[in-house]
N, C-alpha and C. Protein backbone atom coordinates (compact mmCIF):
# COMPACT_ATOMS: atom_id res chain seq x y z
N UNK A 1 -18.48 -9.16 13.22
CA UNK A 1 -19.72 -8.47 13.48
C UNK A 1 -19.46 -7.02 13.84
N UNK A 2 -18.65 -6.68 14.49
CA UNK A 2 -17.94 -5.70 14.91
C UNK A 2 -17.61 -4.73 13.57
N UNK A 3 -16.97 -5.02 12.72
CA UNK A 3 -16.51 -4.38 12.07
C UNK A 3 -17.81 -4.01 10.62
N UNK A 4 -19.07 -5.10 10.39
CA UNK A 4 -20.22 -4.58 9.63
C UNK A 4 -20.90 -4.14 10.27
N UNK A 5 -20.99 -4.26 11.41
CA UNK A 5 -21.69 -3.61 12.37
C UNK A 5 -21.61 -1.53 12.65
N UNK A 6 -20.57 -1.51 12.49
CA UNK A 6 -20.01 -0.03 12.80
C UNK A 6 -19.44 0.37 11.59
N UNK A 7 -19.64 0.13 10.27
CA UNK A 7 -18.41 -0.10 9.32
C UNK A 7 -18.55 1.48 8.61
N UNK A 8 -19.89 2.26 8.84
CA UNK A 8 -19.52 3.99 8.89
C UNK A 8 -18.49 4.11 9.61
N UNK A 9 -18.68 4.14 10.40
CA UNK A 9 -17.49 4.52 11.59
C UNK A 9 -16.01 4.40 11.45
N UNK A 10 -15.99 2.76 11.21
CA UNK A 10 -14.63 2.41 10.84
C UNK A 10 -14.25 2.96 9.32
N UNK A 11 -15.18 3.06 8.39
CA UNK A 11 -14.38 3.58 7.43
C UNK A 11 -13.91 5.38 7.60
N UNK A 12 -15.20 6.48 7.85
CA UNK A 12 -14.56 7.27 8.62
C UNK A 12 -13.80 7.82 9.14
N UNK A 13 -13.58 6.85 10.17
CA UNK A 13 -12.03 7.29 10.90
C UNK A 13 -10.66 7.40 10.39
N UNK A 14 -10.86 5.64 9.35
CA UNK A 14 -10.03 5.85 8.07
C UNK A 14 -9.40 6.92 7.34
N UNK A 15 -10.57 7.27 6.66
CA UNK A 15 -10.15 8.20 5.61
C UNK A 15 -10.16 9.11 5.95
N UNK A 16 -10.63 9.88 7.30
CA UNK A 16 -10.23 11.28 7.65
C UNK A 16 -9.51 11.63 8.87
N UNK A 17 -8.90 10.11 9.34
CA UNK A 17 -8.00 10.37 10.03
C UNK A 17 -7.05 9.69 10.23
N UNK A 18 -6.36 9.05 9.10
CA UNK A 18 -4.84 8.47 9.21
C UNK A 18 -4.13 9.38 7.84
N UNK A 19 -4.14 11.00 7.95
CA UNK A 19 -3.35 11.70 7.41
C UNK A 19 -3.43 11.69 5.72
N UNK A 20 -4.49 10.98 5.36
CA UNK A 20 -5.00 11.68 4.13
C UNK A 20 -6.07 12.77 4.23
N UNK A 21 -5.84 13.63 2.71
CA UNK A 21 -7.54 14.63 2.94
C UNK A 21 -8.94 13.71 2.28
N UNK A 22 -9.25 14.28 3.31
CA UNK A 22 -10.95 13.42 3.18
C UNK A 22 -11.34 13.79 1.67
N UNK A 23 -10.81 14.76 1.49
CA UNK A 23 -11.61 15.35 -0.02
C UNK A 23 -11.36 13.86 -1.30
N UNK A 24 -10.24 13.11 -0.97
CA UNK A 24 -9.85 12.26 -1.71
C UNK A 24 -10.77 11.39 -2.08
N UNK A 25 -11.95 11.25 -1.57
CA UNK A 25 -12.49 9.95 -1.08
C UNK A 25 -13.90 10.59 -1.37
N UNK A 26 -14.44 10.45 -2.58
CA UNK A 26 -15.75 11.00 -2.79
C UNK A 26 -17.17 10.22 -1.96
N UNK A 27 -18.12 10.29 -1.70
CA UNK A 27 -19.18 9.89 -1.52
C UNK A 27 -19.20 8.03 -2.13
N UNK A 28 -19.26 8.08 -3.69
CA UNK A 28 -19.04 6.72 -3.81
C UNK A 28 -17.84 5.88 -3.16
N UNK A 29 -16.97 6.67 -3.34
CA UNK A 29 -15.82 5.50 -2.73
C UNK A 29 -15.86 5.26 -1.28
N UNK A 30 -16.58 6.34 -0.64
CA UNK A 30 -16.54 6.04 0.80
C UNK A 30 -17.76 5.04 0.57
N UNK A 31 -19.11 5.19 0.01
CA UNK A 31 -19.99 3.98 0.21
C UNK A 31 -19.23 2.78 -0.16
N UNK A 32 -18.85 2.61 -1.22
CA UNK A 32 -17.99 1.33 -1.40
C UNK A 32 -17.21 0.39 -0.07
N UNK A 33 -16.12 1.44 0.32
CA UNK A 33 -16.01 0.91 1.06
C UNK A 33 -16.34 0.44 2.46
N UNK A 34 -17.94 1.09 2.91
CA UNK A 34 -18.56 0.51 3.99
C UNK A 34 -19.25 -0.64 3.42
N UNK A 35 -19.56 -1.06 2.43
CA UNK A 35 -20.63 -1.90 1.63
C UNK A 35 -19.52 -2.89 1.72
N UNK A 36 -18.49 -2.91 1.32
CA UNK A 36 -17.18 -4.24 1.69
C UNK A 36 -17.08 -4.41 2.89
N UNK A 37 -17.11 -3.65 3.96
CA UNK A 37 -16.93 -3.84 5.52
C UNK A 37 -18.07 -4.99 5.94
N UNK A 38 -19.66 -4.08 5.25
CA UNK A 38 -20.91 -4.84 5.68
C UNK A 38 -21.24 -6.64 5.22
N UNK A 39 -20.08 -6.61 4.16
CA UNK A 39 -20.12 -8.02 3.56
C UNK A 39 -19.40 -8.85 4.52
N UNK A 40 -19.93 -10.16 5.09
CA UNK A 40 -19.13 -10.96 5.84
C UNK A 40 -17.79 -11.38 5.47
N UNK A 41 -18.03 -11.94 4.53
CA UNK A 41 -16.77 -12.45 3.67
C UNK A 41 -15.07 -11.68 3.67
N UNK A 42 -15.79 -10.15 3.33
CA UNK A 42 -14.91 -9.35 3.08
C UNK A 42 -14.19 -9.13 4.46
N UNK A 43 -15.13 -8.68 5.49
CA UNK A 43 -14.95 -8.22 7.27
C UNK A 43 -14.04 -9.67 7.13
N UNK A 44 -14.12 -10.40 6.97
CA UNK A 44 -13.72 -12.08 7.57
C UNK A 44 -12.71 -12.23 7.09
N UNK A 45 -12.29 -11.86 5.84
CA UNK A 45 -10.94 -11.21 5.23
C UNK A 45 -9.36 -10.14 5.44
N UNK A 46 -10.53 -9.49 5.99
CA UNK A 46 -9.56 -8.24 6.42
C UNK A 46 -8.99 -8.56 7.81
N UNK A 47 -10.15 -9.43 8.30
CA UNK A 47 -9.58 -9.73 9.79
C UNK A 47 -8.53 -10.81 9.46
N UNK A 48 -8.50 -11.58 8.21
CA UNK A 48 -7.49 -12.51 8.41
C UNK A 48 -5.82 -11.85 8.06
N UNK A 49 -6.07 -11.02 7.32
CA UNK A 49 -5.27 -10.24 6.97
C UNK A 49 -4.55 -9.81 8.12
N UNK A 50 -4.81 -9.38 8.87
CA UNK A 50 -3.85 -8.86 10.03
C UNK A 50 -3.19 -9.47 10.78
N UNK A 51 -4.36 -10.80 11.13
CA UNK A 51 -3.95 -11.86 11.93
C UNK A 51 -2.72 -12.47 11.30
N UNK A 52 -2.88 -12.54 9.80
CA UNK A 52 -1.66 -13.12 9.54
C UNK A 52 -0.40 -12.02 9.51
N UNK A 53 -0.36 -11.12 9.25
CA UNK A 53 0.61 -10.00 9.31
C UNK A 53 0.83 -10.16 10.58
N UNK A 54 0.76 -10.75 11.80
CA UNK A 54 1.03 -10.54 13.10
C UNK A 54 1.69 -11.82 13.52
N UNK A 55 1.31 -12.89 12.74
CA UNK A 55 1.86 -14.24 13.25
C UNK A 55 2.66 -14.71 11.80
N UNK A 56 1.46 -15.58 11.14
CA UNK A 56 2.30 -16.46 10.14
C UNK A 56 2.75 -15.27 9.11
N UNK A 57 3.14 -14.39 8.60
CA UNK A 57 3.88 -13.60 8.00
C UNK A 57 4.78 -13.66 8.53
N UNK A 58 5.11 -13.37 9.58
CA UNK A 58 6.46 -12.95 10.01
C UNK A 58 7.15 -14.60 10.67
N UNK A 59 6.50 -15.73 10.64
CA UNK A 59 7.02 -17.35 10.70
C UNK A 59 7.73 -17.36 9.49
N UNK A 60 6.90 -17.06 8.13
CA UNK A 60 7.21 -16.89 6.54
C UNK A 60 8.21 -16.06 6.58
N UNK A 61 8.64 -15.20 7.14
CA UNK A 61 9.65 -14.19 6.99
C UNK A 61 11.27 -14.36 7.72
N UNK A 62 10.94 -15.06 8.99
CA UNK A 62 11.95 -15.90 10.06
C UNK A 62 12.51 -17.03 9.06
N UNK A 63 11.35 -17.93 8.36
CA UNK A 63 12.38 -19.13 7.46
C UNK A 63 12.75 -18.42 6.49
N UNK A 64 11.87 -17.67 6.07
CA UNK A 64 12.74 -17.47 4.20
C UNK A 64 14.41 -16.65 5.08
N UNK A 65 14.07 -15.95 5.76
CA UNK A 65 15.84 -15.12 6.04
C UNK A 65 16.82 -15.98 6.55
N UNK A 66 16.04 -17.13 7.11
CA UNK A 66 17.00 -18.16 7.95
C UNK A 66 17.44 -19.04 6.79
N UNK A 67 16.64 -19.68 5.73
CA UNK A 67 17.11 -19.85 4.40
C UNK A 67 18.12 -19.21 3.24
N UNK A 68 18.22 -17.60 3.70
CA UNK A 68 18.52 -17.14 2.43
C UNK A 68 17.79 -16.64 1.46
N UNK A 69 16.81 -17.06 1.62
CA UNK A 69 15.72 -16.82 0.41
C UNK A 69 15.34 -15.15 0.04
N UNK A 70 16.01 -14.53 -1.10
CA UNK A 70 15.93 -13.39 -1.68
C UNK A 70 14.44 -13.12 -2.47
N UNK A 71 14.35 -11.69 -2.72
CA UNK A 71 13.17 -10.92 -3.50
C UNK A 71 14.43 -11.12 -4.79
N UNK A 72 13.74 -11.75 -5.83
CA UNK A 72 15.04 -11.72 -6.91
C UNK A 72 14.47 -10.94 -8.23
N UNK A 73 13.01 -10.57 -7.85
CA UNK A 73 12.28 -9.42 -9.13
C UNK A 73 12.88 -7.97 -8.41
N UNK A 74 12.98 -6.89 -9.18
CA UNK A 74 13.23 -5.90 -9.06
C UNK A 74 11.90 -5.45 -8.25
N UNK A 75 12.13 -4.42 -7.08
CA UNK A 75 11.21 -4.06 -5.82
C UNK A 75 11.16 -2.06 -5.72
N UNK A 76 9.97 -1.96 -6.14
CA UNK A 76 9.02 -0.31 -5.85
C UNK A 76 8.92 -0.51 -4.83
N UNK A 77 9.45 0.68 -3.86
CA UNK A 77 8.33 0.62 -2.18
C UNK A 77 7.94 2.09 -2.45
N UNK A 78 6.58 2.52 -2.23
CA UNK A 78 6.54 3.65 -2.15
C UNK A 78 5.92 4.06 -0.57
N UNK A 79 5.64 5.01 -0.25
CA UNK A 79 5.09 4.96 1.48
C UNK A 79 5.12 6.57 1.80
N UNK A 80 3.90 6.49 2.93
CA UNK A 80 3.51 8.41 2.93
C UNK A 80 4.12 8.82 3.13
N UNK A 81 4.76 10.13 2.76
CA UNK A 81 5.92 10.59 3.64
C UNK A 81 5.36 11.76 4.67
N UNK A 82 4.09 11.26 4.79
CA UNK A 82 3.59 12.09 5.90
C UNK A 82 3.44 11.48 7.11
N UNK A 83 3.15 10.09 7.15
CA UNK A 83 3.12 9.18 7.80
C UNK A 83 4.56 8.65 8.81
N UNK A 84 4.21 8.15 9.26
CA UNK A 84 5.64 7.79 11.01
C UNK A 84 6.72 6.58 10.20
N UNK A 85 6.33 5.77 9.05
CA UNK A 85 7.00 4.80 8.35
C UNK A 85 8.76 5.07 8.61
N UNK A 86 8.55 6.02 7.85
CA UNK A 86 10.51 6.82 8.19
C UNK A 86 11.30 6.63 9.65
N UNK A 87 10.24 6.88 10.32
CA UNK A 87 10.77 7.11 11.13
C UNK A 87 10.65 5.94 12.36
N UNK A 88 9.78 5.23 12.23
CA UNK A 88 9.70 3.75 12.55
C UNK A 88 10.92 2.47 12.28
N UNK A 89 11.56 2.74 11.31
CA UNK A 89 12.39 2.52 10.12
C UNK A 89 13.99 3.11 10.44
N UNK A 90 14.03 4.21 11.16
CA UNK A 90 15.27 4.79 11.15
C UNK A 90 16.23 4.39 11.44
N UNK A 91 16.19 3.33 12.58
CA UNK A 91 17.66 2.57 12.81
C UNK A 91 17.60 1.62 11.98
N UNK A 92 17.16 1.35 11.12
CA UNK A 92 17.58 0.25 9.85
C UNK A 92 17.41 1.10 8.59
N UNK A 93 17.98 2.49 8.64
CA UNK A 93 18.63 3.60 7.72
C UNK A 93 16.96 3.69 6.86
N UNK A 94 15.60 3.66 7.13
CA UNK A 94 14.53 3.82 6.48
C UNK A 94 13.93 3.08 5.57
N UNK A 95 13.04 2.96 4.91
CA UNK A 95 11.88 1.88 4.32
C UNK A 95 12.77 1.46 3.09
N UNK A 96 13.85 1.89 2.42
CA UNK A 96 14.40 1.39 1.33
C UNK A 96 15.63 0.52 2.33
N UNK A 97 16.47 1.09 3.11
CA UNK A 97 16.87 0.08 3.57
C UNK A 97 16.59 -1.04 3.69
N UNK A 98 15.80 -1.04 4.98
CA UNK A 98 15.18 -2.71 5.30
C UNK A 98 14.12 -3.53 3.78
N UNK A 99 14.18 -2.90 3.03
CA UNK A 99 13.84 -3.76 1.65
C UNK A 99 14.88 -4.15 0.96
N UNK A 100 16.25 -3.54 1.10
CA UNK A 100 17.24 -3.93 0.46
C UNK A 100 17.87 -5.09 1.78
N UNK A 101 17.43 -5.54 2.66
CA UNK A 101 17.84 -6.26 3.23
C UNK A 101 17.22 -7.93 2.83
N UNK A 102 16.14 -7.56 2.08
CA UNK A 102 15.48 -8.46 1.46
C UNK A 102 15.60 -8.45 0.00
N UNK A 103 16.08 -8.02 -0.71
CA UNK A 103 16.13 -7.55 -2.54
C UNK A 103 17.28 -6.85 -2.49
N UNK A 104 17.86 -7.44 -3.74
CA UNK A 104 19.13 -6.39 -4.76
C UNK A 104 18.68 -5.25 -5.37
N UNK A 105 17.63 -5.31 -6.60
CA UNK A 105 17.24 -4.54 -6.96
C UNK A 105 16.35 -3.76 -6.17
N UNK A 106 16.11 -2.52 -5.32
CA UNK A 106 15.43 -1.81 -4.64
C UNK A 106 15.35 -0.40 -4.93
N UNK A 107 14.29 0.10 -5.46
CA UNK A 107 14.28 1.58 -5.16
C UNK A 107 12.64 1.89 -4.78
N UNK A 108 12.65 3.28 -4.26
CA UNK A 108 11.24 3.86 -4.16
C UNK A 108 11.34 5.22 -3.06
N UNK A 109 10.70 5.62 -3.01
CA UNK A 109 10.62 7.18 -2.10
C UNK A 109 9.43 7.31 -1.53
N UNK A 110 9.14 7.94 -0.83
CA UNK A 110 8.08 8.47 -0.10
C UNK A 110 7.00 9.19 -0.71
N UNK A 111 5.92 9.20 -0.72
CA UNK A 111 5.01 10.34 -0.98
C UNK A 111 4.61 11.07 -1.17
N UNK A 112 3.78 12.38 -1.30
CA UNK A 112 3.19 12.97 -0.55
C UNK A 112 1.76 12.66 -0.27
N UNK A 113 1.16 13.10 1.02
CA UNK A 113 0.41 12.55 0.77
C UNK A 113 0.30 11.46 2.34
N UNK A 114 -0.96 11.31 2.50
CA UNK A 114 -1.38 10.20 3.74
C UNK A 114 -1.04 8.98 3.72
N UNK A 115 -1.75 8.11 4.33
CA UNK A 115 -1.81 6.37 4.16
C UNK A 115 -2.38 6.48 2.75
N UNK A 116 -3.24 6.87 2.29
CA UNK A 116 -3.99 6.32 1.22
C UNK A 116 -3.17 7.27 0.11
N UNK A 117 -1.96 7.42 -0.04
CA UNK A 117 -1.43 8.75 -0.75
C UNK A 117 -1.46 8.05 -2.45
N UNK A 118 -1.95 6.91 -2.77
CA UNK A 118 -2.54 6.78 -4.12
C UNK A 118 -3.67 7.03 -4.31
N UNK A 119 -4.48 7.39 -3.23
CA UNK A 119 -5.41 8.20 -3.77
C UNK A 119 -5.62 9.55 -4.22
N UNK A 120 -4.93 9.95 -3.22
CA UNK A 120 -4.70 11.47 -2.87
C UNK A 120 -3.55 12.34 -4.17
N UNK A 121 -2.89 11.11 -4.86
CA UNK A 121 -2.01 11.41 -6.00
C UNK A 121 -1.82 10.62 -7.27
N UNK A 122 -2.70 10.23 -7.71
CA UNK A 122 -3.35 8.97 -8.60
C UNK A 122 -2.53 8.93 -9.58
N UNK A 123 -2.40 10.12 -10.10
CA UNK A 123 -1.33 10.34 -11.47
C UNK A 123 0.22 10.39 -11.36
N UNK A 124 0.57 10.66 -10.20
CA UNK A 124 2.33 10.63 -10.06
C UNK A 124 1.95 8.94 -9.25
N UNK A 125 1.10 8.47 -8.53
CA UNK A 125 1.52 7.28 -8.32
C UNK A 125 1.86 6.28 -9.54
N UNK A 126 0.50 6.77 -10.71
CA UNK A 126 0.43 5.53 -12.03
C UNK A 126 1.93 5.56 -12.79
N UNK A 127 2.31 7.42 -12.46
CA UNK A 127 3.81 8.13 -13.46
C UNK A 127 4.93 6.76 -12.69
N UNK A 128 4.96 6.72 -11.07
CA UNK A 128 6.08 6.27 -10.87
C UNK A 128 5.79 4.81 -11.14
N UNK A 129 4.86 3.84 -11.56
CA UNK A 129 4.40 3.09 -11.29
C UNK A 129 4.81 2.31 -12.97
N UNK A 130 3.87 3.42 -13.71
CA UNK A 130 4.50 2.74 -15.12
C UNK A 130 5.85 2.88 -15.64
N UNK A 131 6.81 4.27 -14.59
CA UNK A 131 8.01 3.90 -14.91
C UNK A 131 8.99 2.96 -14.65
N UNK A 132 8.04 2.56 -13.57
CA UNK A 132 9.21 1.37 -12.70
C UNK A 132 9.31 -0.15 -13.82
N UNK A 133 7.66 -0.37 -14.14
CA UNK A 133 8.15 -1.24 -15.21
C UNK A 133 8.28 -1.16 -16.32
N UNK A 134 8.39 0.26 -17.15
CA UNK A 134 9.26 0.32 -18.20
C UNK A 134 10.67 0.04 -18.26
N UNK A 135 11.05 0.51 -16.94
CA UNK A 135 12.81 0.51 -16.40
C UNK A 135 12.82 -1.22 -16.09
N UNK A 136 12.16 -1.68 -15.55
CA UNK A 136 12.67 -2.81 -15.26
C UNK A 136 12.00 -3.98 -16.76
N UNK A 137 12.12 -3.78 -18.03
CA UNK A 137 11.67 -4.28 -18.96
C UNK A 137 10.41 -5.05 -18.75
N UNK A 138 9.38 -4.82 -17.97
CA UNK A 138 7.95 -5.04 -18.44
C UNK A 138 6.80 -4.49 -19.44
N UNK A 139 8.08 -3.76 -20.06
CA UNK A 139 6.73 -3.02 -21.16
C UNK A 139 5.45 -2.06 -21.19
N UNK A 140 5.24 -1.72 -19.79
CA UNK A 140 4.24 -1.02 -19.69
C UNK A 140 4.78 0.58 -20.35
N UNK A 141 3.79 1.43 -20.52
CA UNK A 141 4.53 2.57 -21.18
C UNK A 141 4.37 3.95 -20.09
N UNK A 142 5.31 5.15 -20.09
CA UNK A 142 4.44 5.58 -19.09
C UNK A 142 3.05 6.17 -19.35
N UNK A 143 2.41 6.62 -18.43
CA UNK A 143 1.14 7.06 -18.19
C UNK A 143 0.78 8.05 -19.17
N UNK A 144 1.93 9.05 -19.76
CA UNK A 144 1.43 9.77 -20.79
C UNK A 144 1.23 9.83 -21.90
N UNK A 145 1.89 8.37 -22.29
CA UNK A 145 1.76 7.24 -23.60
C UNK A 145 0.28 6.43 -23.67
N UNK A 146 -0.63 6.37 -22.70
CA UNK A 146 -1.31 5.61 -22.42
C UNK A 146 -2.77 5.80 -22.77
N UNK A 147 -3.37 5.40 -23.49
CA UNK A 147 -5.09 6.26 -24.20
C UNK A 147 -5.77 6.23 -22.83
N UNK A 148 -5.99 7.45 -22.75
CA UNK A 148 -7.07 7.96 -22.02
C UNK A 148 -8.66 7.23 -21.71
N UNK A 149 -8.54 6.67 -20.30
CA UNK A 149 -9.81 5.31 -20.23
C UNK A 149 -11.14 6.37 -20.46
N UNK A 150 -11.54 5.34 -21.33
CA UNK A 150 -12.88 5.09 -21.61
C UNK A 150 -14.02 5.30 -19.88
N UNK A 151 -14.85 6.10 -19.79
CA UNK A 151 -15.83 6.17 -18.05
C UNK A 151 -16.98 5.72 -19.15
């Protein structure tokens, strides 16, 4: 209730203040995403989302390491590099580290750009995005191979 309740607010704060530019985020996309907040379903979602990122994710994460159990697909991390991630990260040598503690194949870099820095960089995100699975033989082509979508 909390969160359709106030869900201007909460989106708001969002997008103009966890280190992206607001400019990113036109009028529709900001309605959009209060109109998902105002939906129960969705609010009821997002809240589960965390809850599990706080508990059973990291139960899921305690057995699979206590197992052994590897990332055995090749792994993109990308992450703001404006954002504290790095540096949250630093005694486990930063965000590609501790993914290679989970995966062989690992690469990815930082940003520029906020939390939302695929918004804020749409076209070098899709560039690094379709190169990763050209390189890793999924066939996609990159982005400048790609016909221009249809609005």
């Amino acid at each position: 209730k909390i969160l359709s309740g106030a869900a201007e607010a909460i989106v708001d704060n969002a997008l103009n203040g966890w280190g992206s530019q607001p400019s990113a985020f036109p009028a529709e996309v900001r309605q959009a995403y209060v109109e998902a907040l105002r939906t129960p379903a969705h609010a009821h979602a997002i809240c589960e989302e965390y809850r599990a990122a706080a508990t059973l994710d990291r139960e899921h994460d305690h057995a699979d390491k206590a197992a052994g159990r590897r990332i055995r697909c090749p792994l993109l991390a990308l992450w703001s590099g404006q954002g504290a991630l790095a540096d949250w990260y630093a005694g486990e040598g930063g965000p590609l580290a501790l993914w290679r503690g989970w995966a062989d194949d690992v690469r990815g870099q930082p940003m520029p750009g906020g939390h939302f820095f695929p918004e804020e960089n749409p076209a070098r995100t899709a560039d690094l995005l379709a190169g990763f699975f050209s390189e890793t033989g999924h066939g996609i082509s990159p982005r400048s191979e790609l016909p221009s979508p249809s609005l």
